[in-house]
Each structure stands twice: as C-alpha cells, then as structure tokens.
Protein backbone atom coordinates (compact mmCIF):
# COMPACT_ATOMS: atom_id res chain seq x y z
CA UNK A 1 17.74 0.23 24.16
CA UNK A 2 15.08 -2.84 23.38
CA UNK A 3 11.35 -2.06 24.31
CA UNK A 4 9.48 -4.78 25.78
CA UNK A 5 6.38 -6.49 23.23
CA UNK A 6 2.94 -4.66 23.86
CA UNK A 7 0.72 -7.39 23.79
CA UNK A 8 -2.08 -4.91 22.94
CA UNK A 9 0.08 -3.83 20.29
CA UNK A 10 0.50 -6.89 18.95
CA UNK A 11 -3.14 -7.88 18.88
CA UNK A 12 -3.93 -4.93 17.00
CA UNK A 13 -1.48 -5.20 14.51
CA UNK A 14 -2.97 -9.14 13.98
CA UNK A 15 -6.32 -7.33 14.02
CA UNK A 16 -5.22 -4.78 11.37
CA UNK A 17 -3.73 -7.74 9.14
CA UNK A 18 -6.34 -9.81 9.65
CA UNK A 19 -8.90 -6.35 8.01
CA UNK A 20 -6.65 -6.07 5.21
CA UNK A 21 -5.98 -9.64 4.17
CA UNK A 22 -9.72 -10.61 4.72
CA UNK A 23 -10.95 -6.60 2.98
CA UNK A 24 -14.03 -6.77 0.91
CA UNK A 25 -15.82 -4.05 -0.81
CA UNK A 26 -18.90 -4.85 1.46
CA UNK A 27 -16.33 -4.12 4.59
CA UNK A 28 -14.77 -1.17 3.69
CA UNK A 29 -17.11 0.40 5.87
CA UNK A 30 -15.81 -1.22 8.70
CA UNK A 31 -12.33 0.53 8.33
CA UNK A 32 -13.27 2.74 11.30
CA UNK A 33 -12.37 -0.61 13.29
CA UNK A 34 -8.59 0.14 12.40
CA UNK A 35 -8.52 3.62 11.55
CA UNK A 36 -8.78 6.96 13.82
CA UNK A 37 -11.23 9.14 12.29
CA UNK A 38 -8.43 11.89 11.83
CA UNK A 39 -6.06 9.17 9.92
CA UNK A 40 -3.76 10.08 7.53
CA UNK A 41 -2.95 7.86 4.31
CA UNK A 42 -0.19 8.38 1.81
CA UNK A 43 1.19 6.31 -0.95
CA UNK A 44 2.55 7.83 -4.63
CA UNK A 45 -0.83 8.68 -5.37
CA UNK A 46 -2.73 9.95 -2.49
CA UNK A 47 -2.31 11.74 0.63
CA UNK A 48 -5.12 12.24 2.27
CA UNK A 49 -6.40 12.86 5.89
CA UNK A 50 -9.64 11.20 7.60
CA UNK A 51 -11.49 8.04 7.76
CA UNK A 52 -13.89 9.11 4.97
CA UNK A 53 -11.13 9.57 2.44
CA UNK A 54 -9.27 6.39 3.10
CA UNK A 55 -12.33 4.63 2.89
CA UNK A 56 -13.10 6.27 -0.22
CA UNK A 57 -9.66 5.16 -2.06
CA UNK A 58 -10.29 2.00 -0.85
CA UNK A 59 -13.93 1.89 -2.56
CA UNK A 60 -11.98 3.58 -5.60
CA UNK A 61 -9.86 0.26 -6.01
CA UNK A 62 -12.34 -2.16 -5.99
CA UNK A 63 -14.28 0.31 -8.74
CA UNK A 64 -11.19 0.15 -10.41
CA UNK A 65 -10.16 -3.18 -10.33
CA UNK A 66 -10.73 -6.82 -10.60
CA UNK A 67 -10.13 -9.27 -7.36
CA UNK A 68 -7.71 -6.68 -5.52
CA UNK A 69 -6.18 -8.19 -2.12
CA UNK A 70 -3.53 -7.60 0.20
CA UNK A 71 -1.27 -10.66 1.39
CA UNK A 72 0.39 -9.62 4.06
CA UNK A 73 4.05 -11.26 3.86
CA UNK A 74 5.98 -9.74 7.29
CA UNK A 75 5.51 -7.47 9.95
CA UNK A 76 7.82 -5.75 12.79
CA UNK A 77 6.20 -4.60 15.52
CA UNK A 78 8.43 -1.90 18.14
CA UNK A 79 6.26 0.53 20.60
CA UNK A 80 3.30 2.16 19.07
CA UNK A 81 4.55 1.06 15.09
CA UNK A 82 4.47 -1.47 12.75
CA UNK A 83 5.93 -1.97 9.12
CA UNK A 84 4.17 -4.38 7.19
CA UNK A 85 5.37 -5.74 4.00
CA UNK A 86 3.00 -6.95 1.39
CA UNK A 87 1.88 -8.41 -1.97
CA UNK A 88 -1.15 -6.23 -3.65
CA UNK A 89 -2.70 -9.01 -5.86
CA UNK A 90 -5.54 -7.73 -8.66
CA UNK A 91 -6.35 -7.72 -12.68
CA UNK A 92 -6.77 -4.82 -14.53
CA UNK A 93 -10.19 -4.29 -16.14
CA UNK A 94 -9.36 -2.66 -18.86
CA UNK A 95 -6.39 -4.29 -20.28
CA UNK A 96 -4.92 -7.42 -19.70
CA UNK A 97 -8.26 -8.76 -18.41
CA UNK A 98 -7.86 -11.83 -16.56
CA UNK A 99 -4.19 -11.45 -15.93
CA UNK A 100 -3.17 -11.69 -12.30
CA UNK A 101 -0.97 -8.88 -11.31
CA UNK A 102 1.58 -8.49 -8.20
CA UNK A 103 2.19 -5.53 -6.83
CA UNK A 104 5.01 -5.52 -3.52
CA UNK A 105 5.29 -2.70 -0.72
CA UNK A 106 5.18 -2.15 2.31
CA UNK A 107 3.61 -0.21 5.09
CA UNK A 108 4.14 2.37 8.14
CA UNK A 109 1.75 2.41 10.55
CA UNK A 110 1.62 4.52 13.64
CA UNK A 111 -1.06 3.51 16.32
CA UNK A 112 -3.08 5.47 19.18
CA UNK A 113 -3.53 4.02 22.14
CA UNK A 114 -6.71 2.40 21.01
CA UNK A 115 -4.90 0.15 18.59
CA UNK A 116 -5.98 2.53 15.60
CA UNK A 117 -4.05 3.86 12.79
CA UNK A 118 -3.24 7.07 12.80
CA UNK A 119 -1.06 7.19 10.19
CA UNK A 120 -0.62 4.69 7.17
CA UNK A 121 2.58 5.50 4.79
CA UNK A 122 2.78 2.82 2.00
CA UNK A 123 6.36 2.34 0.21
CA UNK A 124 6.49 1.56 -3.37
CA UNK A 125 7.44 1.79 -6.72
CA UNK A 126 5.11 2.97 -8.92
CA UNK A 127 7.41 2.91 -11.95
CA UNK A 128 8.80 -0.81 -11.58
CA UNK A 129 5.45 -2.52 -9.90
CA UNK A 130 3.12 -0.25 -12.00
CA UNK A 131 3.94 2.08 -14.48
CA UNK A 132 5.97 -0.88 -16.70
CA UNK A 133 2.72 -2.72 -16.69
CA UNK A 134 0.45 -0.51 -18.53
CA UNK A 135 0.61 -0.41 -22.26
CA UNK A 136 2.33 2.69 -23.85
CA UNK A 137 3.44 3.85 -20.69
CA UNK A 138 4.90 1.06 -19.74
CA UNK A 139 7.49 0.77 -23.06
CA UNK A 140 8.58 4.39 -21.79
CA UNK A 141 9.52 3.62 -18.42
CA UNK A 142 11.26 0.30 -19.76
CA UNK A 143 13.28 1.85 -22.18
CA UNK A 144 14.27 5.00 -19.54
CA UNK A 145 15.11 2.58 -17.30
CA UNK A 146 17.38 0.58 -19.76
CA UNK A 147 18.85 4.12 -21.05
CA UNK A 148 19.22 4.67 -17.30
CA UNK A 149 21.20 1.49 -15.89
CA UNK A 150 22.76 1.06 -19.86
C-alpha cells in the first residue's frame, strides 16, 4: 500500500532540517518551533522527555564543544515520519583542539499534526563514530574491535 505525499508533512520536515542545519546556541530556544512540549529524545546517551530537556542537551553540546553542526545528508518522508540521515560536524575542546570531527547517524522522527516532533530517536554508533576517537578509550575499543573481527 503507497500513501500519498503530505505536503504539510513535507514542509515541516524542510522546516525541521532547515532548524537543525542552520542551529545556533542563540536559537536553541526556538526548538519549541519543532518540538511538542511533551517530546521525547533518545540517542546512546540520553533519553529524555520534554521540550526543556532537549533543549537543555542541546545547550550541553555547544558547552561542550567547539563549532558543532548537523548536515543533513537524506531524508524519507512516509505519513506522519521521517528518517533523516546526517553528518554531526564539531572539535573537541579538550583534546585534539582544532581537529574537525565527523560524526554519521541518523534520525526517527514522529510528527503531530502540527508538524512537531514528538518523538526524536537518533541511530548511532557510539563506539566506531565516538568512543575510538577519544584518547585511552579509544585504543580499548580499537583493539576489542580488532580482537573481535580478528
């Protein structure tokens, strides 16, 4: 069975791109423009559950880090969904200053009939795109993951 394009849908989902490509930490205030208050957000190191507490990771990462942004690389678009996939661009602060890092997911999103999210799932792995990065850490997980496909 095919459903027919939702232009509404479709405008939101270029509206929600458009937020996250163009993010800021002087806009994350303005998330309420894509997200339900009662949204839930999950990704391997949060799940949490209202407007105040996305906004609040968000405000996290650009504490966190230097020049993060979100390049938004694909989306698919069916009923009241979306799955985005994306690059997660940024430098560390505290190691590797300077060094421009690539992270690549993707994303669920479920939206009301507003053209909100309601729920925001991000897909990705922390151990390749992250974990091998970081100093220490990152020797670990390389050698477990030699030891693992050796």
């Amino acid at each position: 069975m095919t459903h027919s394009p939702n232009p509404a849908t479709h405008q939101a989902v270029s509206t929600i791109v458009q937020t996250f490509e163009t993010l800021s930490p002087e806009r994350v205030a303005q998330l309420g423009t894509i997200y339900a208050p009662d949204a839930r957000f999950k990704d391997p190191f949060n799940d949490v559950q209202s407007l105040d507490e996305i906004q609040r990771i968000f405000r996290h990462m650009y504490e966190s880090l230097e020049n993060p942004r979100f390049v938004v690389t694909g989306r698919v678009v069916e009923g009241a969904q979306c799955f985005l996939t994306w690059e997660f661009r940024f430098a560390f602060q505290k190691f590797k200053t300077g060094q421009p890092q690539c992270i690549l997911g993707a994303s669920h999103l479920v939206l009301d009939d507003a053209g909100r999210i309601t729920l925001h799932r991000d897909y990705w792995d922390a151990a390749e795109e992250l974990y091998e990065k970081l100093p220490v850490v990152g020797g670990l997980m390389r050698w477990l993951k030699h030891r693992a496909n050796g």
